[in-house]
N, C-alpha and C. Protein backbone atom coordinates (compact mmCIF):
# COMPACT_ATOMS: atom_id res chain seq x y z
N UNK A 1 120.83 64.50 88.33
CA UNK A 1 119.99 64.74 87.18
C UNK A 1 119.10 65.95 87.44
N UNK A 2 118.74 67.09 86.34
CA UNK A 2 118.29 68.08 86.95
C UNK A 2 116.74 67.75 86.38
N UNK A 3 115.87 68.18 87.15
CA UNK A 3 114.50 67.72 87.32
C UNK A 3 113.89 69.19 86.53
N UNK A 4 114.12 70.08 87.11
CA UNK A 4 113.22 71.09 86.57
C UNK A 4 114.20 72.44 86.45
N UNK A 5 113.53 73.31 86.72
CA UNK A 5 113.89 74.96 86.93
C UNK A 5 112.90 75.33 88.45
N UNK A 6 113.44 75.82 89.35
CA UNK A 6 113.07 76.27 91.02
C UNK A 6 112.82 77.78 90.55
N UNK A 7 113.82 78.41 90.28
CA UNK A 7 113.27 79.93 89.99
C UNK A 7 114.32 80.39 89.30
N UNK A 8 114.34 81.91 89.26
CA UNK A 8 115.25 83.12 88.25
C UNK A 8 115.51 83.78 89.29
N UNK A 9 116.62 84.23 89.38
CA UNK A 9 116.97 85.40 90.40
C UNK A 9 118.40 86.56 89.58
N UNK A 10 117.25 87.43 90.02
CA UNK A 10 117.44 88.56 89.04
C UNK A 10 117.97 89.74 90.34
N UNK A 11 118.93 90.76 90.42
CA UNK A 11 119.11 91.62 90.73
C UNK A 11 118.90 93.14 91.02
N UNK A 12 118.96 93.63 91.85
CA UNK A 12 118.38 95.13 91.70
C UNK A 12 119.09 95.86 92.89
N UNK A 13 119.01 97.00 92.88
CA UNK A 13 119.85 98.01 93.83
C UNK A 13 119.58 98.17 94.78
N UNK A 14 119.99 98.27 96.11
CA UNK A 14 119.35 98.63 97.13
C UNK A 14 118.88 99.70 97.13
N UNK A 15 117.57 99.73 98.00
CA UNK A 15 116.02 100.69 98.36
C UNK A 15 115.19 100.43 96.89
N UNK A 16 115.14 99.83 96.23
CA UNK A 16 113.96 99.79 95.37
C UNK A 16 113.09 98.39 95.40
N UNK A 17 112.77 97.99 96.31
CA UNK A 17 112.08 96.95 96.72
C UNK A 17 110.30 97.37 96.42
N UNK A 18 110.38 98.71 96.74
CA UNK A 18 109.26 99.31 96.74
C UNK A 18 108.21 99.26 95.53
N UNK A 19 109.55 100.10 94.39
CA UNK A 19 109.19 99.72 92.92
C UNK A 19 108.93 98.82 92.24
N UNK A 20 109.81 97.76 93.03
CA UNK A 20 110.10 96.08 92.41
C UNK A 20 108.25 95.62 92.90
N UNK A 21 107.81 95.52 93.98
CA UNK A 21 106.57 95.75 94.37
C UNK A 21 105.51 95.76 93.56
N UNK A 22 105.46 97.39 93.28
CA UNK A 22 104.67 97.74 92.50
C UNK A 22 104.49 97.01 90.66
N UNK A 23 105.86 97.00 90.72
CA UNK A 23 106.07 96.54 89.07
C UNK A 23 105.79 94.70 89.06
N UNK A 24 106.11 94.10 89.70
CA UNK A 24 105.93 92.62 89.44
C UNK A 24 104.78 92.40 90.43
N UNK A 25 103.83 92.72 91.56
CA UNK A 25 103.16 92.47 92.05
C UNK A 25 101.60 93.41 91.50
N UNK A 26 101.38 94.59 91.29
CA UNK A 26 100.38 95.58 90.85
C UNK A 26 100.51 95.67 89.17
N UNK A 27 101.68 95.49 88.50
CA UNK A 27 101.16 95.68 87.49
C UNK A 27 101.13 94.07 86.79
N UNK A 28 102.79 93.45 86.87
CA UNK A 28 102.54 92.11 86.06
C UNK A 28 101.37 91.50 86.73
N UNK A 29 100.66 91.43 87.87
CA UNK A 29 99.79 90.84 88.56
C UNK A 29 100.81 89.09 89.44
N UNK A 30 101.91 89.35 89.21
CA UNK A 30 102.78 88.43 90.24
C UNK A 30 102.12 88.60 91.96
N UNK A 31 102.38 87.29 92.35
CA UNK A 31 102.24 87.04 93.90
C UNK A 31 103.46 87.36 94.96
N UNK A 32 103.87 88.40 95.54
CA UNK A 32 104.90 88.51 96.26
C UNK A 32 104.73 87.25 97.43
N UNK A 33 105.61 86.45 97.50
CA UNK A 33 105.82 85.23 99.01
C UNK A 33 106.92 85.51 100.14
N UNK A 34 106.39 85.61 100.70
CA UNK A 34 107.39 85.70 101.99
C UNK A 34 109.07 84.73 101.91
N UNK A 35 109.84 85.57 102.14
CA UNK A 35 111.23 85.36 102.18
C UNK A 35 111.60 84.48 103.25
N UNK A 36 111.97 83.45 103.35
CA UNK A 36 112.27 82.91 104.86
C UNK A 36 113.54 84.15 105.79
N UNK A 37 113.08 84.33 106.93
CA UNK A 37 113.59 85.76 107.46
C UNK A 37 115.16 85.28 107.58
N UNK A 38 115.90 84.54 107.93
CA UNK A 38 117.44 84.52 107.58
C UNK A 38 117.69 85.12 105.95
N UNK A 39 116.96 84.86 105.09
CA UNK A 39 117.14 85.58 103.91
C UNK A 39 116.45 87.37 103.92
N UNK A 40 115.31 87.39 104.78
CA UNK A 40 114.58 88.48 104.64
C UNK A 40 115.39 90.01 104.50
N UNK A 41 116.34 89.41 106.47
CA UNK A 41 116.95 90.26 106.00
C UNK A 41 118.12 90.86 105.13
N UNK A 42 118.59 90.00 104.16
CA UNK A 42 119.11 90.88 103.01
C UNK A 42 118.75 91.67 101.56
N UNK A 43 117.17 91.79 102.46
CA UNK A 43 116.48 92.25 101.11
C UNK A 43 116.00 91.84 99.86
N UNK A 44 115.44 92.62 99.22
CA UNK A 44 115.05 91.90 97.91
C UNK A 44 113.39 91.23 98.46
N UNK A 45 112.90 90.59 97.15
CA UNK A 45 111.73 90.15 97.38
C UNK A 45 111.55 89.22 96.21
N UNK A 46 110.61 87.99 96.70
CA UNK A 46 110.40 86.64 95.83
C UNK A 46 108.64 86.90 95.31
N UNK A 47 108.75 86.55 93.69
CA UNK A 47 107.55 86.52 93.36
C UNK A 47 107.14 85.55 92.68
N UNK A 48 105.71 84.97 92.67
CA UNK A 48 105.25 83.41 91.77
C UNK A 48 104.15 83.82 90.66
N UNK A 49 104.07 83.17 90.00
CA UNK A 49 103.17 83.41 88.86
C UNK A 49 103.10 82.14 88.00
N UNK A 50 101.57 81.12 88.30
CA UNK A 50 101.91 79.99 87.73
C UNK A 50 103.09 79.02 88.32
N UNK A 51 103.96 78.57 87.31
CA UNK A 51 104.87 78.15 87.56
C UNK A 51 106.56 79.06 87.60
N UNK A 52 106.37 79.99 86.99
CA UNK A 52 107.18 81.01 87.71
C UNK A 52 107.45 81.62 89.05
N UNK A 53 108.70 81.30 89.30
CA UNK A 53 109.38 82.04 90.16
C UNK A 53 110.03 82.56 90.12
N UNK A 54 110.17 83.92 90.54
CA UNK A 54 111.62 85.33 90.27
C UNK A 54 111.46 85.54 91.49
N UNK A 55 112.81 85.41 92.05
CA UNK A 55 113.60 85.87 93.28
C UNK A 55 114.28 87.51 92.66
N UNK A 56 113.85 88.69 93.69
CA UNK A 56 114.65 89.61 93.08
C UNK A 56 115.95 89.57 94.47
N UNK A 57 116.70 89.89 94.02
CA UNK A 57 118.17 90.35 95.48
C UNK A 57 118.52 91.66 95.22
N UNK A 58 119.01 91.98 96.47
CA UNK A 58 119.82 93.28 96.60
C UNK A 58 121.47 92.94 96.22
N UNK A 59 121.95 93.91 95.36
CA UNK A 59 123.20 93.95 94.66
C UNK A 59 123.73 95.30 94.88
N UNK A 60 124.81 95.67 95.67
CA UNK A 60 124.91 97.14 95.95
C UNK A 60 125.63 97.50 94.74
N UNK A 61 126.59 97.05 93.73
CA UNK A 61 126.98 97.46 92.92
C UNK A 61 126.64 97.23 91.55
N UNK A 62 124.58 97.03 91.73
CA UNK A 62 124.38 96.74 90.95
C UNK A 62 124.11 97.29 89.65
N UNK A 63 124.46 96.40 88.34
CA UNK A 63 124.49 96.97 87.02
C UNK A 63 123.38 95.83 86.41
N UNK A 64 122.25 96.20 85.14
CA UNK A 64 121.51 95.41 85.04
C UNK A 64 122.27 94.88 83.40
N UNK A 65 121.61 93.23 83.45
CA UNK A 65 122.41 92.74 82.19
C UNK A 65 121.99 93.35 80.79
N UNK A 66 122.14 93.68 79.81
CA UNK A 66 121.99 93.98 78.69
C UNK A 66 121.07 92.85 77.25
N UNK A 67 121.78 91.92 77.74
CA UNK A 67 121.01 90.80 77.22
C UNK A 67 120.35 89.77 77.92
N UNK A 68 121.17 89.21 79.03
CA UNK A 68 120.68 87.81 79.85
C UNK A 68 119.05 88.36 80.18
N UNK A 69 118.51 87.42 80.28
CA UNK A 69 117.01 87.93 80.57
C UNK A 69 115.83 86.64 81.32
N UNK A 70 115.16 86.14 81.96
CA UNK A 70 113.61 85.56 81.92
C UNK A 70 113.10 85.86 81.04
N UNK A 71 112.38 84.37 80.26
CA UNK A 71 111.46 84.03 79.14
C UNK A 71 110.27 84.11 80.06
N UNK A 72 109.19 85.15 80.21
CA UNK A 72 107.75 84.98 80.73
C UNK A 72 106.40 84.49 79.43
N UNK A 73 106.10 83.66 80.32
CA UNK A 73 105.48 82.95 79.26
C UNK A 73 103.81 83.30 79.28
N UNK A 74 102.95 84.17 78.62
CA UNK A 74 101.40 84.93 79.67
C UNK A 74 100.86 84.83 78.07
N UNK A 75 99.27 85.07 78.72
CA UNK A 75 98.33 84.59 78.01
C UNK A 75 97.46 85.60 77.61
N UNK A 76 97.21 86.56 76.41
CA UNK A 76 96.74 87.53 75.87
C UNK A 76 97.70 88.53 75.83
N UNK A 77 98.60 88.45 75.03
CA UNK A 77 100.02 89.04 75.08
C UNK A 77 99.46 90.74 74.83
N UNK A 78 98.73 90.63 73.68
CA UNK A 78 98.34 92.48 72.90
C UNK A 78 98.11 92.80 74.33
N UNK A 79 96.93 92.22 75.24
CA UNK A 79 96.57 93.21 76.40
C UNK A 79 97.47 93.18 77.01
N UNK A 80 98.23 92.33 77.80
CA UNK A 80 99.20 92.07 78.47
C UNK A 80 99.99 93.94 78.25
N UNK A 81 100.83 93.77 76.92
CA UNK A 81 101.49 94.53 76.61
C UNK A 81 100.86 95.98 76.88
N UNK A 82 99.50 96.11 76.14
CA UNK A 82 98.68 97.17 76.38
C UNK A 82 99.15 97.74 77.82
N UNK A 83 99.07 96.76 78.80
CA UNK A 83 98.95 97.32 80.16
C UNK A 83 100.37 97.63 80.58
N UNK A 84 101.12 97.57 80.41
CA UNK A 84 102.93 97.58 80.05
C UNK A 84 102.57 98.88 79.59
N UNK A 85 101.97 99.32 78.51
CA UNK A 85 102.64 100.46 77.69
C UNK A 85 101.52 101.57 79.01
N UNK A 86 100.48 101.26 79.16
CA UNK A 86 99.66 102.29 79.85
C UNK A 86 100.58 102.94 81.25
N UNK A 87 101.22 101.79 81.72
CA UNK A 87 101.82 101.96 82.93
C UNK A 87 103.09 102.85 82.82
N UNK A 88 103.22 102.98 81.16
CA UNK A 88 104.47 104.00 80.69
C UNK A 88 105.93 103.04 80.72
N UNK A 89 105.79 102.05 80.35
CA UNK A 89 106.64 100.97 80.44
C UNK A 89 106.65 101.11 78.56
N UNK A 90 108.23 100.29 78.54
CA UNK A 90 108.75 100.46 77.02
C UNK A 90 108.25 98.85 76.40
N UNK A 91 107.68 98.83 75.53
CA UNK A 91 107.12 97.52 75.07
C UNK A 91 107.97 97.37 73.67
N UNK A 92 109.11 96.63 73.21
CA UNK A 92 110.47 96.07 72.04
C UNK A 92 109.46 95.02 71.39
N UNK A 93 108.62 95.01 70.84
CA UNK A 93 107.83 93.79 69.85
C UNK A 93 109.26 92.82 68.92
N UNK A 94 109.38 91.53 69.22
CA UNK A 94 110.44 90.95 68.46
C UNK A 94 109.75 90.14 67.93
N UNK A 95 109.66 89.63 66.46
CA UNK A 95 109.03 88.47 65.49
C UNK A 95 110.52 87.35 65.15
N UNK A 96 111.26 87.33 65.58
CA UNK A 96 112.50 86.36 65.30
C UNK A 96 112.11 85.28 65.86
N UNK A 97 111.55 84.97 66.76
CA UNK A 97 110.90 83.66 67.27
C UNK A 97 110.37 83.07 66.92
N UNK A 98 110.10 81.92 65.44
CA UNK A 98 108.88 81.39 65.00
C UNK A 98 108.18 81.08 66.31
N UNK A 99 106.59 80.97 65.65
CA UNK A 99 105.66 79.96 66.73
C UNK A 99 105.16 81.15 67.72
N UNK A 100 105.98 82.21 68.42
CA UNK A 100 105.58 82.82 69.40
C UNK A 100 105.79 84.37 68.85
N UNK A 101 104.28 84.74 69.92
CA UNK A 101 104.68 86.44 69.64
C UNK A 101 105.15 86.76 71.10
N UNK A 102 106.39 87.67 70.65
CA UNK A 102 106.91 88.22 71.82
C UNK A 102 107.16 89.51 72.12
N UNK A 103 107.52 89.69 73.35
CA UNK A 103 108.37 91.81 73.73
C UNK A 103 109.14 91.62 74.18
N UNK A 104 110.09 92.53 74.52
CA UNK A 104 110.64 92.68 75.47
C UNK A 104 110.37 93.65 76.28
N UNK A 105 110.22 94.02 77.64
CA UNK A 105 110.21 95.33 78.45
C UNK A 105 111.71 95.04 79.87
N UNK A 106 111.50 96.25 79.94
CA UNK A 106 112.76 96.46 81.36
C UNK A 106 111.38 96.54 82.68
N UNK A 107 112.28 95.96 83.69
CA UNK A 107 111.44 96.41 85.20
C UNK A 107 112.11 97.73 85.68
N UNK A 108 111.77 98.27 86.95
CA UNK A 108 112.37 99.45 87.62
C UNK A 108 113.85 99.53 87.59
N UNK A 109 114.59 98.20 87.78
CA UNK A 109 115.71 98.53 87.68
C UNK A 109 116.49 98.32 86.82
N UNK A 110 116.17 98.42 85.57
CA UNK A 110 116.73 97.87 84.32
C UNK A 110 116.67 96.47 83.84
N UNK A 111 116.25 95.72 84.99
CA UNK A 111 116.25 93.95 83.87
C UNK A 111 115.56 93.81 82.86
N UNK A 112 115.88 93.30 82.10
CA UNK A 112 115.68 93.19 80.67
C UNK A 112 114.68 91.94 80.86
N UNK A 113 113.27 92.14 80.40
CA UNK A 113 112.32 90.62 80.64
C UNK A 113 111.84 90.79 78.95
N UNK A 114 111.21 89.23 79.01
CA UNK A 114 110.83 88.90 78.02
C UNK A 114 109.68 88.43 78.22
N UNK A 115 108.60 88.58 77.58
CA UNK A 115 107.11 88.19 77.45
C UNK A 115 106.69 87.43 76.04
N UNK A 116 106.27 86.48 76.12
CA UNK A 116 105.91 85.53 74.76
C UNK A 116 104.43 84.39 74.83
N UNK A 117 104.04 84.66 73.74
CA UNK A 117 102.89 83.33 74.12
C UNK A 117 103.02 82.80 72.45
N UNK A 118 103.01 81.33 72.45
CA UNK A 118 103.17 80.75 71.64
C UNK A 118 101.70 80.94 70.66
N UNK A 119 102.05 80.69 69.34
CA UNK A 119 100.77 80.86 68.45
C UNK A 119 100.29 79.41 68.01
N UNK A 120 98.93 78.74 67.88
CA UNK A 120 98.26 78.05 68.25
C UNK A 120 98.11 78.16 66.49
């Protein structure tokens, strides 16, 4: 019986760990956690937020999905986004969702994320 969701693990190219860094740890304000080192070394890096978890991995032939994506679920979406667009990041506003306002933005290596907070 499945109990919950553990995490998302999302892909990215090798050597951009750096970016991945900067973008889910400095700007989304994510917690980078230490990799247990049999995993460490194949790269990539794990981040928490709340109850979110995104595992990123190294994919050498990697291509990012077009649609598949993480639902992030954050709280003052306009600023949120604000800080997305300041950072020169592409902010997709979608209203198809009753109940929630949402975006979409890409990270460094093309994944396609989604940002939403439900309306009250």
């Amino acid at each position: 019986m499945i109990t919950g969701l553990d995490h998302i693990q999302l892909a990215a190219p090798p050597g951009t760990e750096d970016a991945l860094r900067a973008y889910y740890a400095d700007l989304l304000g994510m917690t980078e956690v230490p990799k247990p080192p049999a995993l460490a070394a194949r790269g990539g890096c794990w981040f928490e937020a709340g109850t979110a978890r995104l595992h990123l991995g190294i994919e050498p032939d990697f291509r990012p999905a077009r649609k598949a994506h993480p639902g992030l679920r954050v709280h003052g979406i306009d600023a949120f986004a604000a800080r997305l667009t300041a950072a020169g990041a592409t902010v997709t506003w979608d209203d198809a969702l009753p109940g929630h306002r949402r975006f979409y933005s890409l990270d460094p290596a093309g994944n396609r994320l989604e940002f939403l907070e439900p309306q009250v």
